[in-house]
Protein backbone atom coordinates (compact mmCIF):
# COMPACT_ATOMS: atom_id res chain seq x y z
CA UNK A 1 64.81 122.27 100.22
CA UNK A 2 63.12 122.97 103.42
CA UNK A 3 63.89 123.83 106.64
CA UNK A 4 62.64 120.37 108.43
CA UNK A 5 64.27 118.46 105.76
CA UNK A 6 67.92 120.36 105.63
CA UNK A 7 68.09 119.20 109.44
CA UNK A 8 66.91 115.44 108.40
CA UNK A 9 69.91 115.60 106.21
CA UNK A 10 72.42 116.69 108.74
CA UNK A 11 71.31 114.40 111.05
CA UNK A 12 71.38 111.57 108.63
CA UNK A 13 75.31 112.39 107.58
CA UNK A 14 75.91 112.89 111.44
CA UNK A 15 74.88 109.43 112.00
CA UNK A 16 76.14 107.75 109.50
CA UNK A 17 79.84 109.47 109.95
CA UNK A 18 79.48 108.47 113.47
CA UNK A 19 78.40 105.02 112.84
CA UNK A 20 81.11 104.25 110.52
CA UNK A 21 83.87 105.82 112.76
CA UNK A 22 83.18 103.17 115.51
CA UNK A 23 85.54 100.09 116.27
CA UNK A 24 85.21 97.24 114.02
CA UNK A 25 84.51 95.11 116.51
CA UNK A 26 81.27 97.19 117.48
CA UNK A 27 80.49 97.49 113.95
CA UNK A 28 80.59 93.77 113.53
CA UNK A 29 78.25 93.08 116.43
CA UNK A 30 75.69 96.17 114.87
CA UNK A 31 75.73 94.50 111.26
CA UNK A 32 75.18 91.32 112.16
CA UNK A 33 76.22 87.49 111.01
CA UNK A 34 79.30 87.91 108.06
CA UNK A 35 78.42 88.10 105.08
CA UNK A 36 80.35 85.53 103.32
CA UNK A 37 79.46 85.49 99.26
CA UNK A 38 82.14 83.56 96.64
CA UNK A 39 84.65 83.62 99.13
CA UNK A 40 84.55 86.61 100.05
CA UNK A 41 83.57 88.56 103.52
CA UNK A 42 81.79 91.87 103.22
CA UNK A 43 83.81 94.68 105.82
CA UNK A 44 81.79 95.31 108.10
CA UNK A 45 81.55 99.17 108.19
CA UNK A 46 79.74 98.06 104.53
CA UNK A 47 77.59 95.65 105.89
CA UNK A 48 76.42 98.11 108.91
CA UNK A 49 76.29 100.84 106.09
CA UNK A 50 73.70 98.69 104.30
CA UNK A 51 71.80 97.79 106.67
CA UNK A 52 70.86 101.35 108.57
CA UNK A 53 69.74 101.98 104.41
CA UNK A 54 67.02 99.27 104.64
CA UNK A 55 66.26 100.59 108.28
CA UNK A 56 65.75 103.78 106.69
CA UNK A 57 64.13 102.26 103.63
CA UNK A 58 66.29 104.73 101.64
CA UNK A 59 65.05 103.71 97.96
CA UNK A 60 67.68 102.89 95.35
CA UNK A 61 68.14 105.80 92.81
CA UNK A 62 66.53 103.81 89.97
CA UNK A 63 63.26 103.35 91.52
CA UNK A 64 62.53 107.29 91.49
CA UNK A 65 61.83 109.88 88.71
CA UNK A 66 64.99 110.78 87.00
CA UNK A 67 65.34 114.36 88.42
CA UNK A 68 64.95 112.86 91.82
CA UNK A 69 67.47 110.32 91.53
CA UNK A 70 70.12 112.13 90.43
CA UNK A 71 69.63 114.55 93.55
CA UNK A 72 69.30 111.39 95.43
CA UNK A 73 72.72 110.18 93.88
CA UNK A 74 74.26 114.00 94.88
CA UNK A 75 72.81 113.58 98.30
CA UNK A 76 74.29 110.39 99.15
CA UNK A 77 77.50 111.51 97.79
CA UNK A 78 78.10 114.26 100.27
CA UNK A 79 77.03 112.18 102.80
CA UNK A 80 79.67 109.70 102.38
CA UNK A 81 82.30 112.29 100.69
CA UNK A 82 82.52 115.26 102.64
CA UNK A 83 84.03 117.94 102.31
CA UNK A 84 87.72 116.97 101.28
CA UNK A 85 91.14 119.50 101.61
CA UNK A 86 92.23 120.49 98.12
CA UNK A 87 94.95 123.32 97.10
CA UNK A 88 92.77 124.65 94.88
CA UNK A 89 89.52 123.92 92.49
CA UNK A 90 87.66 126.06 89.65
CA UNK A 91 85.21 125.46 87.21
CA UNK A 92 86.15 125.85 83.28
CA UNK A 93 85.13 124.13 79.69
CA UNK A 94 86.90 121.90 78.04
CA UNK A 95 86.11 122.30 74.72
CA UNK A 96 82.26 123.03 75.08
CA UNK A 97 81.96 120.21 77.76
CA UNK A 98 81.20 122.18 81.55
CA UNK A 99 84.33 121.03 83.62
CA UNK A 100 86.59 121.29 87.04
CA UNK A 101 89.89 121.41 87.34
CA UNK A 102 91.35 120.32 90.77
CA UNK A 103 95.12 121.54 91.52
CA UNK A 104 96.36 119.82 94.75
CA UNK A 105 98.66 121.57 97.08
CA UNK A 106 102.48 122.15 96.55
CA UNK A 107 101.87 120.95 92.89
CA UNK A 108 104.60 121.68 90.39
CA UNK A 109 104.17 124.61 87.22
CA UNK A 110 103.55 121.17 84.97
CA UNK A 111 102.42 118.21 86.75
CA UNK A 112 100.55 114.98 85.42
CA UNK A 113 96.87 115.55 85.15
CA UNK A 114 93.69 112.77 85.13
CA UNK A 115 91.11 113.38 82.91
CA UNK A 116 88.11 111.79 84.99
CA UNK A 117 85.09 110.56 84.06
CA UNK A 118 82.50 110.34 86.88
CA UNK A 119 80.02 107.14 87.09
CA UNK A 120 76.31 106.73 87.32
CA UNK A 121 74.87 104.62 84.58
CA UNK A 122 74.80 107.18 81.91
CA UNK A 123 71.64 108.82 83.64
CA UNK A 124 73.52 110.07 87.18
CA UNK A 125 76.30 111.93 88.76
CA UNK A 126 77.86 115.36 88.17
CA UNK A 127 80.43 117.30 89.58
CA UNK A 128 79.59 117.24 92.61
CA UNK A 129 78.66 113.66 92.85
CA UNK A 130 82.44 113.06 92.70
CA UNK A 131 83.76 115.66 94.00
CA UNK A 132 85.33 114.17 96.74
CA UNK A 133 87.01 111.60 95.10
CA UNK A 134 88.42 113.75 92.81
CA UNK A 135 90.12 115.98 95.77
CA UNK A 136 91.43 112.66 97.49
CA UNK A 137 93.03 111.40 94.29
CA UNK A 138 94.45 115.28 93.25
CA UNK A 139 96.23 115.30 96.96
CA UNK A 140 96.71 112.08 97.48
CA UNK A 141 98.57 111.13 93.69
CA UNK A 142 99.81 114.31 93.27
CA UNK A 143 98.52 115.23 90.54
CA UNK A 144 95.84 117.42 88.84
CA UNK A 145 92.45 116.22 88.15
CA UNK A 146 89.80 117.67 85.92
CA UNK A 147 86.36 116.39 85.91
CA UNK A 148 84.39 116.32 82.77
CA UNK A 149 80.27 116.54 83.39
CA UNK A 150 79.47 114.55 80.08
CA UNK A 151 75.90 115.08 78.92
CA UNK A 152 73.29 112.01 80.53
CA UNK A 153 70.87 109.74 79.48
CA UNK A 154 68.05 109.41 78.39
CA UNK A 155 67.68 113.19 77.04
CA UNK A 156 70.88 112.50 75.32
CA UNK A 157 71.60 108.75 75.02
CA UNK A 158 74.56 106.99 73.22
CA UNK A 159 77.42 108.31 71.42
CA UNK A 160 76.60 112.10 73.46
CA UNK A 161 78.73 110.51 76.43
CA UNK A 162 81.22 109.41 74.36
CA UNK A 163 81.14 112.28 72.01
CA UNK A 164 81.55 114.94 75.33
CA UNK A 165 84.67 112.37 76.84
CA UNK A 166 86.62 111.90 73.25
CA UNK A 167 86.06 116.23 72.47
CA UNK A 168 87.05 116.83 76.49
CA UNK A 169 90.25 114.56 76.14
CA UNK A 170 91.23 116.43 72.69
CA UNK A 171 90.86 119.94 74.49
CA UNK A 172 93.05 118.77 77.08
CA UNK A 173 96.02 117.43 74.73
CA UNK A 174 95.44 120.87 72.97
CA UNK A 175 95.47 122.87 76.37
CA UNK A 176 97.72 121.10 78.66
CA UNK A 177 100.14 123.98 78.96
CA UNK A 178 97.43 126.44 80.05
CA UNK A 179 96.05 123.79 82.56
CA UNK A 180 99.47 123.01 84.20
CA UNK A 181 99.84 119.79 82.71
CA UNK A 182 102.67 117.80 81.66
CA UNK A 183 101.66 116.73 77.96
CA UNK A 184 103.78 113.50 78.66
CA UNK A 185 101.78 112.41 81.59
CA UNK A 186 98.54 113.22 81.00
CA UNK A 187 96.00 110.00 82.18
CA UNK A 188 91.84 109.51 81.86
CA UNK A 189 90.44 107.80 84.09
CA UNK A 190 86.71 106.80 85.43
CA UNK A 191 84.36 104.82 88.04
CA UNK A 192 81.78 102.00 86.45
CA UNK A 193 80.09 104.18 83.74
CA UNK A 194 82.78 106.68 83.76
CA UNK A 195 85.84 103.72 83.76
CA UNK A 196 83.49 103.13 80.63
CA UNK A 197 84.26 106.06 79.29
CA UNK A 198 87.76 106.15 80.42
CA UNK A 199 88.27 102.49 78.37
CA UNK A 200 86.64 104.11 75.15
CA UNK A 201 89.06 107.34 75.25
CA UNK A 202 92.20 105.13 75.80
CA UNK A 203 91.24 102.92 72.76
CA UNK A 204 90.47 106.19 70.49
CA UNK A 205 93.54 108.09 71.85
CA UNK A 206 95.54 104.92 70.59
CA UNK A 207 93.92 104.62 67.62
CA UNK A 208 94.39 108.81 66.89
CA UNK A 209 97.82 108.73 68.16
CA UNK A 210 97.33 111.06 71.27
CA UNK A 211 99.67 111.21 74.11
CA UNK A 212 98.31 109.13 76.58
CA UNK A 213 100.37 107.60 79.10
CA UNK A 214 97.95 105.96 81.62
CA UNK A 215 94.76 104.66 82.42
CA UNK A 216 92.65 104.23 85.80
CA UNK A 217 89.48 102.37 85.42
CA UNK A 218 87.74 102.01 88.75
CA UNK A 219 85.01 98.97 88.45
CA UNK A 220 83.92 99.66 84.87
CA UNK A 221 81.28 98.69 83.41
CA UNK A 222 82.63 97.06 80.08
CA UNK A 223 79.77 94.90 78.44
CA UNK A 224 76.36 96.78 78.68
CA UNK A 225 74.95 94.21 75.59
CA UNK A 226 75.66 90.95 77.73
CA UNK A 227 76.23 90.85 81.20
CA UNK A 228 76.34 86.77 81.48
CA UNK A 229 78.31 86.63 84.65
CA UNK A 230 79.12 85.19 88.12
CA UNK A 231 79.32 88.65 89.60
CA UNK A 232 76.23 89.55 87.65
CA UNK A 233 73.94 86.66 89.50
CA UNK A 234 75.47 86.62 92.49
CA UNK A 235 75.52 90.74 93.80
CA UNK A 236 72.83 91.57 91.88
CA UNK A 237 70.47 92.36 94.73
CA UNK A 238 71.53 93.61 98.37
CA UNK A 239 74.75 94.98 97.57
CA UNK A 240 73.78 98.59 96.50
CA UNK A 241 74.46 98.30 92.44
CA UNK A 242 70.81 96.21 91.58
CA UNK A 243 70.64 94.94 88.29
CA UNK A 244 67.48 96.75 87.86
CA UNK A 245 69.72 99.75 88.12
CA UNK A 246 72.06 98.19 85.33
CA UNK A 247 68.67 97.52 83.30
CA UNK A 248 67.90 101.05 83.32
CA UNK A 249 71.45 102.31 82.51
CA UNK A 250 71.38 100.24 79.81
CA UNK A 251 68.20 101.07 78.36
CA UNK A 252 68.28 104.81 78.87
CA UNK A 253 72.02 105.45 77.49
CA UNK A 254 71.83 102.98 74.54
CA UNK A 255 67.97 102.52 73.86
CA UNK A 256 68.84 101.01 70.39
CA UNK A 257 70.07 97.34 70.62
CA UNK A 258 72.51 96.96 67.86
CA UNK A 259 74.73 100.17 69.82
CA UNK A 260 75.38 97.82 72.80
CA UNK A 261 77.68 96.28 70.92
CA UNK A 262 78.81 99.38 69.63
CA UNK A 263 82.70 99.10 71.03
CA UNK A 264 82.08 103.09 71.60
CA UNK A 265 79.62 101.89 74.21
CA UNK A 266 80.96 98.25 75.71
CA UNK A 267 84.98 98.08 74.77
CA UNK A 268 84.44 94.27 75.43
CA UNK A 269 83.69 94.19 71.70
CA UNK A 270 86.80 96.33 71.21
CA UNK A 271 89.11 94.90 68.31
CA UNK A 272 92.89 95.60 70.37
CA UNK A 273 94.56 93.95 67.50
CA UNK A 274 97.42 95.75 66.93
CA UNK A 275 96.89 98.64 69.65
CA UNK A 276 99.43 97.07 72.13
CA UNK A 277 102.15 99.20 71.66
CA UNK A 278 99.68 102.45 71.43
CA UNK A 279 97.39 101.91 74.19
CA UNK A 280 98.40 103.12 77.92
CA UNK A 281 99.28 101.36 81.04
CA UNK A 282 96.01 100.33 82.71
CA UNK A 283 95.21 100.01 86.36
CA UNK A 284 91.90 97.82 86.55
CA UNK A 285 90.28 98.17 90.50
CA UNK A 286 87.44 95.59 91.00
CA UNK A 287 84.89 94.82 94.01
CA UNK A 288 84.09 91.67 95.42
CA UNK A 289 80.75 92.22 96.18
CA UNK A 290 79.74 94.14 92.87
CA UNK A 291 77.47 92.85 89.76
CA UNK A 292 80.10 94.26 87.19
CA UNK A 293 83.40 92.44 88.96
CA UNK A 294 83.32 89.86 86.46
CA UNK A 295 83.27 92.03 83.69
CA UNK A 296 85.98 94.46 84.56
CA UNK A 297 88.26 91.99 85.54
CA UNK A 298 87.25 90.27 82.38
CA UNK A 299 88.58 93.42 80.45
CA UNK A 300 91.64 93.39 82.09
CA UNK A 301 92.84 90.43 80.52
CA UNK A 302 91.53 91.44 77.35
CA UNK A 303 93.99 93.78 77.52
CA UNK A 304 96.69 92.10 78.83
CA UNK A 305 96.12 89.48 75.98
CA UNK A 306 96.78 92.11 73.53
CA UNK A 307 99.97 93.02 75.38
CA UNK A 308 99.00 95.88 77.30
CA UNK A 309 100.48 96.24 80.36
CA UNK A 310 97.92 95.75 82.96
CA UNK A 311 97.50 95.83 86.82
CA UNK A 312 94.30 93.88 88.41
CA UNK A 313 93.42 94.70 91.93
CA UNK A 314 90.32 93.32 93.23
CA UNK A 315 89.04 94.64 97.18
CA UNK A 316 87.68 91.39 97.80
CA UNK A 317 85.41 93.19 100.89
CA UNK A 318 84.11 96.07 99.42
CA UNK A 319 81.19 97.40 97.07
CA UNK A 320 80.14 98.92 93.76
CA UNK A 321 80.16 102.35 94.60
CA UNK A 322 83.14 102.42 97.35
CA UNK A 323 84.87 104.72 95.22
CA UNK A 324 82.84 107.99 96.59
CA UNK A 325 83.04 106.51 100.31
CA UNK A 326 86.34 108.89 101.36
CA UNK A 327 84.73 110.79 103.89
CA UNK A 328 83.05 108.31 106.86
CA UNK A 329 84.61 104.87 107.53
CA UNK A 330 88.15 103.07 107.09
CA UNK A 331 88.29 100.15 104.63
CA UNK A 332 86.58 102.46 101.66
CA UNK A 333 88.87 105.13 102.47
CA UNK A 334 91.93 102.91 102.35
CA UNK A 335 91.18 100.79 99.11
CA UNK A 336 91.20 104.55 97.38
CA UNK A 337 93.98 105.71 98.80
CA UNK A 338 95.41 102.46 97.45
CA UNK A 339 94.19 103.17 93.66
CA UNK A 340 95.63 107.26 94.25
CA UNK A 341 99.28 105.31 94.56
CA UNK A 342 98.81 103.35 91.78
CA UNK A 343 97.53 107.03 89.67
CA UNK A 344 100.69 108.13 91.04
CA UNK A 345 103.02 105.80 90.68
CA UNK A 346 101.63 105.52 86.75
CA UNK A 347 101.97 108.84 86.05
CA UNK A 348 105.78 109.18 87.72
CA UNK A 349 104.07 111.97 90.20
């Protein structure tokens, strides 16, 4: 990275923090005319926050060569992450797959631990695209949280991210002593192609009898054969998530059209018969203004039809992709503080 454009960054994440940190009611006269969609009114730190992107003609992630999104993905991540307090964080792997563990302050000998799985359509995210997050929800549940960095698509499409979450979640049942972890709260968790993921591990951990005793999926995405929705046609465009984006998830991680309906790759088309008493306690967080609200909210009740007990919370104002906005702003910030209680509160922390 150069010079000229290291200082373009900073002054880009000094901007936006200081944008987002003014009073609503400034915000509201900055953003413009509410947006009112399905009921709904965008916050306005989100509406301001997507707006100064179109100013900037900041190009969405799918429109650039794969290499450059994903740094475009890291980028924005910091921007609206920041650096976040954590007791303590190191790098390790679980069972072949490169991992992080994050320990938050005060925590006990054996705590509860999340097993998260970050989003980004299969083709994005790392790490350090969630980094963040992962601190806030370590210090803010209580708990430790290790981050698996599943291989991406398209050099290694469907099952690889499945393959990488399942082996990860093994390791940890095998290694929970070593990592601090209680074996009897032990959760996995995920955002959008991660809460994917997440869904996929609960099922198989049911199915394979493995302690699991909760699970946190954060806007997954839950259908990636049919995505027939309201959500779908109405956020589609404008709201960050495009479905272009979704298109080219969908065709880089599962390329052949018979695995979309692979249950491995859209639990939708999961058969839950007789999993209710196996399958954890899910937490289900939706957005208002996001394409795949429909469809995780959609799961939900799957599962609560099969008698799993199940919590629905939609944040009727907020975005696909809130989840990583902990570090500028207010609303973002609070709606994942929100879902860190709920971790908590799951896991007895």
């Amino acid at each position: 990275m150069t010079i000229l454009a290291t200082v373009r960054g900073r002054a880009e994440a000094e901007l936006l923090r200081a944008t987002m940190a003014l009073p609503e009611r400034v915000q509201r006269a900055l953003a413009g005319r509410p947006v009112v969609v399905d009921g709904q009114t965008l916050a306005p730190e989100t509406q301001l926050m997507l707006r100064l992107q179109r100013v900037a003609r900041i190009p969405g992630a799918e429109t650039l060569p794969v290499v450059q999104g994903r740094e475009a993905i890291t980028h924005q991540a910091a921007m609206t992450g920041r650096t976040q307090p954590i007791g303590a964080v190191r790098d390790l792997s679980a069972g072949g797959v490169p991992a992080r563990l994050y320990t938050p302050r005060g925590a006990a000998a054996r705590s509860p631990l999340l097993v998260f799985l970050h989003g980004g359509g299969f083709i994005y995210g790392d790490l350090d695209s969630h980094d963040a997050s992962c601190r806030v929800l370590a210090e803010a549940a209580g708990v430790r949280v290790l981050a698996v960095d599943y291989r991406l698509a398209p050099e290694h499409p469907f099952p690889a991210a499945y393959d990488d979450a399942v082996a990860a979640y093994r390791w940890v049942v095998e290694h929970a002593a070593t990592l601090g972890a209680d074996p009897d709260r032990l959760a996995v968790g995920g955002d959008s192609a991660g809460g994917n993921l997440a869904a996929v591990v609960a099922i198989e951990a049911a199915r394979a009898g493995l302690p699991l005793a909760f699970q946190l999926l954060v806007y997954p995405a839950t259908d990636n054969y049919e995505r027939d929705t309201r959500s779908f046609a109405l956020f589609g465009e404008g709201f960050y998530l495009t479905s272009g984006f979704m298109d080219l998830a969908t065709e880089s991680y599962t390329p052949d059209l018979e695995s979309r309906r692979d249950p491995r790759a859209s639990p939708h088309y999961a058969d839950l018969t007789d999993l209710a008493d196996a399958l954890a306690p899910a937490y289900v967080a939706t957005a208002g203004f996001d394409p795949l609200r429909d469809e995780g909210e959609a799961y939900a009740r799957r599962l609560a039809d099969a008698g799993v007990t199940v919590e629905l919370k939609r944040f009727p104002d907020q975005i696909h992709g809130f989840f990583n906005i902990v570090g500028v702003g207010r609303r973002s910030r609070a709606a994942v503080d929100e879902i860190a209680a709920a971790l908590r509160a799951g896991l007895g922390a």
